[in-house]
N, C-alpha and C. Protein backbone atom coordinates (compact mmCIF):
# COMPACT_ATOMS: atom_id res chain seq x y z
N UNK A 1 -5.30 -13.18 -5.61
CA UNK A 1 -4.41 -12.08 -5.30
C UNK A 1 -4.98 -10.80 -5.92
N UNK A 2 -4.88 -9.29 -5.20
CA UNK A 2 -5.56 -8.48 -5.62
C UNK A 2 -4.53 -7.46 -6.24
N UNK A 3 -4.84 -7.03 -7.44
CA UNK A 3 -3.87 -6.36 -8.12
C UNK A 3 -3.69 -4.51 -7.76
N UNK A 4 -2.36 -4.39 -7.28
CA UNK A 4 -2.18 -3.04 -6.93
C UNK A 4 -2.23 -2.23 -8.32
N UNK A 5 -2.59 -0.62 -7.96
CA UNK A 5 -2.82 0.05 -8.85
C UNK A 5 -1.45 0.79 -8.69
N UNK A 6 -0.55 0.51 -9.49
CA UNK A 6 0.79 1.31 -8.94
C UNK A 6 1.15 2.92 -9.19
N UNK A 7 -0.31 3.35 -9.71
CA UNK A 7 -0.41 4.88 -10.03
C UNK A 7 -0.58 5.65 -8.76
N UNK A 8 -1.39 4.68 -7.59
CA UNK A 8 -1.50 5.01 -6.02
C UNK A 8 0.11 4.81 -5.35
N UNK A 9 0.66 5.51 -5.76
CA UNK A 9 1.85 5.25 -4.95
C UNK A 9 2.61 6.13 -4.37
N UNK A 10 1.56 7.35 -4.01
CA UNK A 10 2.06 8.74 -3.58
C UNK A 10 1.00 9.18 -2.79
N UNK A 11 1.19 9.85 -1.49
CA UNK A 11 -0.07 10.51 -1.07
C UNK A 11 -0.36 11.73 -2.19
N UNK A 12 -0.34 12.15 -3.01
CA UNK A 12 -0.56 13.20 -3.83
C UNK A 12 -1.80 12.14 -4.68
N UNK A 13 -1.38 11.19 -5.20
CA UNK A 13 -2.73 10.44 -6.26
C UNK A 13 -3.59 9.82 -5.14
N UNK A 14 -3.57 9.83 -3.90
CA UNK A 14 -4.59 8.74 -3.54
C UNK A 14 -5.89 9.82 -3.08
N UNK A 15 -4.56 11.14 -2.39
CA UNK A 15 -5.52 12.70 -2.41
C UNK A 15 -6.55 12.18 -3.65
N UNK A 16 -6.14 12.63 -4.61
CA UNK A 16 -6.49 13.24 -6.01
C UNK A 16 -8.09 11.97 -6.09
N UNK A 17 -7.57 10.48 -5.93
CA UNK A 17 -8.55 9.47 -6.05
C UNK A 17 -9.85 10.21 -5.29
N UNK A 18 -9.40 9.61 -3.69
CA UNK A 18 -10.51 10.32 -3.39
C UNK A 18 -11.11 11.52 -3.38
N UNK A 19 -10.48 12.62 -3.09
CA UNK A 19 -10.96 13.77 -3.66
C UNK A 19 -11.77 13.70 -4.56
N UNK A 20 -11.90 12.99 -5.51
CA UNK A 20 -12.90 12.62 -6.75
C UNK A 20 -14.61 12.12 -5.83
N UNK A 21 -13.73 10.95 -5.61
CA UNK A 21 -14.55 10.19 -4.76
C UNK A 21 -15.97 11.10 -4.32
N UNK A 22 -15.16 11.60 -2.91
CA UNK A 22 -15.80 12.39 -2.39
C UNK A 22 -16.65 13.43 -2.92
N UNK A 23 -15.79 13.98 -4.11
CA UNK A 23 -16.66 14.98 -4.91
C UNK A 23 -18.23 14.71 -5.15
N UNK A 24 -17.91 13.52 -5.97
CA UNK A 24 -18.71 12.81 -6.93
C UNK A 24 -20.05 12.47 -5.72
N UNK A 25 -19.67 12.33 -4.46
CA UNK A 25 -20.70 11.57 -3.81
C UNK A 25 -21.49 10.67 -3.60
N UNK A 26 -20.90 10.17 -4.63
CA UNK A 26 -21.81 8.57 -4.69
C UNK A 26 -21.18 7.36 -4.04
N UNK A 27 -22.29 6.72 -3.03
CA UNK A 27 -21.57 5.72 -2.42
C UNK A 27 -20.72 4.62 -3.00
N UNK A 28 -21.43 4.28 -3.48
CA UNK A 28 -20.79 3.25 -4.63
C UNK A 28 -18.87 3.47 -5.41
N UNK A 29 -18.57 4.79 -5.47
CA UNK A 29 -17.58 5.08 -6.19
C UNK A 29 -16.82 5.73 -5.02
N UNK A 30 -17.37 5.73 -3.80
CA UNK A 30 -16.66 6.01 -2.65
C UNK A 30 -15.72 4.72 -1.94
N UNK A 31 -16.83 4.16 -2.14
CA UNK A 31 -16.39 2.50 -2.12
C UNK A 31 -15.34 1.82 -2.62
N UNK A 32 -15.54 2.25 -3.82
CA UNK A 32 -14.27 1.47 -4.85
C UNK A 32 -13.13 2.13 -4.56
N UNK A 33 -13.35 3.50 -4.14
CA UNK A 33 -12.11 4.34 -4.09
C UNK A 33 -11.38 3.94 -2.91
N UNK A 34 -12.12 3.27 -2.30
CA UNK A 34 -11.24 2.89 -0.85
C UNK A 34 -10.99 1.87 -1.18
N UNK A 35 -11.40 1.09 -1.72
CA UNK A 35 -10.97 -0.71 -1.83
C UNK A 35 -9.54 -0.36 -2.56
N UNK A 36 -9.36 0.56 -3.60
CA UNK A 36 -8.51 0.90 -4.57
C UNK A 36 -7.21 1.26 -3.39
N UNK A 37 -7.53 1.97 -2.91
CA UNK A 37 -6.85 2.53 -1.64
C UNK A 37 -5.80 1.55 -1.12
N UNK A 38 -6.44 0.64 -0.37
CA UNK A 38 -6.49 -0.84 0.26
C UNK A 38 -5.36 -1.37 -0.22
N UNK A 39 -5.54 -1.46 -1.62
CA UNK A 39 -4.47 -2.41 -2.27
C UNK A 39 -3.42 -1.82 -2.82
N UNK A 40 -3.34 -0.03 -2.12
CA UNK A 40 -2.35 0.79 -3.70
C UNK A 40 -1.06 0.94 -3.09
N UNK A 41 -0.18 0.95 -3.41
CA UNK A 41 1.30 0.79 -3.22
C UNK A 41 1.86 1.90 -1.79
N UNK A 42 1.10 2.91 -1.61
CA UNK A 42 1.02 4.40 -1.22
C UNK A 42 0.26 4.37 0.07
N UNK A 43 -0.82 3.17 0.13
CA UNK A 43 -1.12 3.06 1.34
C UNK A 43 -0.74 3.64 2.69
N UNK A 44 0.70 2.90 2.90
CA UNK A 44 1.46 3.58 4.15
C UNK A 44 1.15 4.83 4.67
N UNK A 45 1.60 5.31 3.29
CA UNK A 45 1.62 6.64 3.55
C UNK A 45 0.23 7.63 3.98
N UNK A 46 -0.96 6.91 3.76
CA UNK A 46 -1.90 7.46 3.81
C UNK A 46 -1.95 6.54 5.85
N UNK A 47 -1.65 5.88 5.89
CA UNK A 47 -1.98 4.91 7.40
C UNK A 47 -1.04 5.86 8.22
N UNK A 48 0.10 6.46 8.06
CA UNK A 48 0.96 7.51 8.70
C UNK A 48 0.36 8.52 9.21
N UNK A 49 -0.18 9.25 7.92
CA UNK A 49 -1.19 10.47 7.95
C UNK A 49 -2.29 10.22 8.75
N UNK A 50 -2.82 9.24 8.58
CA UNK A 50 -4.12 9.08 9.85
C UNK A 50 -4.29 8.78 11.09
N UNK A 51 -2.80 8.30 11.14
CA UNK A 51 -2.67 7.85 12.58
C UNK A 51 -2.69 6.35 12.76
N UNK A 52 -2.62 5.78 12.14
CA UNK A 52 -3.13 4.05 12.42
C UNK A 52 -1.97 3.30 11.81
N UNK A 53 -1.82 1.80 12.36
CA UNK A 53 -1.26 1.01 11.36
C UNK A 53 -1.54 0.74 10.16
N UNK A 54 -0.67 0.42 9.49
CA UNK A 54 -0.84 0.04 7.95
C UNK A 54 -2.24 -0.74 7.87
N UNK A 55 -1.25 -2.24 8.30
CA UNK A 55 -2.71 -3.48 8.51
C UNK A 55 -3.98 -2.69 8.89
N UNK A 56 -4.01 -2.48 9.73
CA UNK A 56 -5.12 -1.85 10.22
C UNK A 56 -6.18 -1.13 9.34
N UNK A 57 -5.44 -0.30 8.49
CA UNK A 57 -6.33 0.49 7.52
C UNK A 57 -6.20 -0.29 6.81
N UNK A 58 -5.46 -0.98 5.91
CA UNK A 58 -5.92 -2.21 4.99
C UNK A 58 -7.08 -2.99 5.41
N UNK A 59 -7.56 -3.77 6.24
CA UNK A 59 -7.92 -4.27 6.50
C UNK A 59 -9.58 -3.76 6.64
N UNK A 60 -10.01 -2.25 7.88
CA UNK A 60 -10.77 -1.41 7.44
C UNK A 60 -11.41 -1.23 5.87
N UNK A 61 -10.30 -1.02 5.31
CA UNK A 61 -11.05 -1.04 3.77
C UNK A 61 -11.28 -1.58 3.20
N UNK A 62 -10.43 -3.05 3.26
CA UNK A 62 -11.47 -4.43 2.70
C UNK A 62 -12.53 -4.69 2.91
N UNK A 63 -12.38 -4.72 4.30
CA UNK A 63 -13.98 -5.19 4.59
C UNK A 63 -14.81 -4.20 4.30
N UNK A 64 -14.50 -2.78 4.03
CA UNK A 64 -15.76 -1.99 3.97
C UNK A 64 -15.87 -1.57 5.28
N UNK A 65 -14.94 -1.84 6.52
CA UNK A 65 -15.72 -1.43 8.04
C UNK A 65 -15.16 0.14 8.33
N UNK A 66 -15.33 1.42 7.72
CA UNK A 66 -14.70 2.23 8.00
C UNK A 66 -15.54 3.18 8.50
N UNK A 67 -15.71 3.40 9.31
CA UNK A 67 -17.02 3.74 10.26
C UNK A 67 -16.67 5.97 9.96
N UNK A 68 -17.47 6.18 10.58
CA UNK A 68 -17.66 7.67 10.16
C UNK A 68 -16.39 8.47 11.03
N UNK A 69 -16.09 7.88 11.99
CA UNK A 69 -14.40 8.77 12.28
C UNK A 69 -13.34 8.40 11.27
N UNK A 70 -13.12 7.00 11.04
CA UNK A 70 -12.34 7.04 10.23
C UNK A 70 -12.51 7.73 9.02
N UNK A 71 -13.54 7.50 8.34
CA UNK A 71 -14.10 8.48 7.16
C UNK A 71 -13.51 9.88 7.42
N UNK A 72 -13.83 10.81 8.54
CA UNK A 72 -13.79 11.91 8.68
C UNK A 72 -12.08 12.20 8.69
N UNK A 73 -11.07 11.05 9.47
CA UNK A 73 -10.17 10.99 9.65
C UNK A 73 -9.19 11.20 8.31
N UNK A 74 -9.67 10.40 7.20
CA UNK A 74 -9.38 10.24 5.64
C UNK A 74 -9.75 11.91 4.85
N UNK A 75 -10.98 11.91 4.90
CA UNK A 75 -11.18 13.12 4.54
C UNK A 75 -10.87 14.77 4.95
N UNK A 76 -9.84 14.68 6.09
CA UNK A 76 -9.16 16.02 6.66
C UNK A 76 -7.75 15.50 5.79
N UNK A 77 -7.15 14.53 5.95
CA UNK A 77 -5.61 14.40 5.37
C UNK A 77 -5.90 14.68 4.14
N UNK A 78 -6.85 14.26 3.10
CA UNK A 78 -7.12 14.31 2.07
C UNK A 78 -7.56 15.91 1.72
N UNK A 79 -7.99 16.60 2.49
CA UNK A 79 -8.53 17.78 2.03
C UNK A 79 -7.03 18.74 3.00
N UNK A 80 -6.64 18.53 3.72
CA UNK A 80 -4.79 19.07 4.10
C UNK A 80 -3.82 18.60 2.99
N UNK A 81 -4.03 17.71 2.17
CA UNK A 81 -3.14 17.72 1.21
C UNK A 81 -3.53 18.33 -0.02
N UNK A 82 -4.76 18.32 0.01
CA UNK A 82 -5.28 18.74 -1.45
C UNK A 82 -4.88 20.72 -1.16
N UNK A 83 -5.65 21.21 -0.02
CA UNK A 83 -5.15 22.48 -0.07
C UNK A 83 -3.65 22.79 -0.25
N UNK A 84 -3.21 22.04 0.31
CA UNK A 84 -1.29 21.81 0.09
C UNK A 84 -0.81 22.30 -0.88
N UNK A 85 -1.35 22.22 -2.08
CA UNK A 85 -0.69 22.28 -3.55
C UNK A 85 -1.77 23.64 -4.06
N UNK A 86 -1.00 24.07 -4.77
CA UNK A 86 -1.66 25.01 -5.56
C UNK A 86 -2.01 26.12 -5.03
């Protein structure tokens, strides 16, 4: 069983996760940030924002199969919420 991070439980922290992510640029920590994603309580809310089913993006991010629309798809909600604030 994979343990949720229950700090992901807002589209505001999962922004904030990846936003890092992305910053940082490194595949590797892009990676984790989505697996983190995958399992975080807040999910939904990010599968709403993109357009897709829940499962669906769960599933995408387990396996790692998140091909470059979806990527791009993640990274506009993520950068529309991040401008959002502040």
């Amino acid at each position: 069983m994979t343990k949720q991070n229950p700090s992901l439980d807002s589209l505001d922290a999962i922004a904030d996760l990846l936003a890092n992510a992305f910053e940082d640029g490194d595949g590797a920590a892009i990676t984790a940030a989505m697996r983190a994603v995958a399992q975080a309580p807040g999910l939904g809310l990010l599968a709403a924002a993109v357009g897709m089913p829940r499962e669906e993006l769960q599933a995408a991010l387990t396996a790692e199969e998140f091909n470059l629309d979806l990527t791009l798809e993640i990274m506009k909600v993520v950068d529309l919420h991040m401008s959002g604030r502040g």
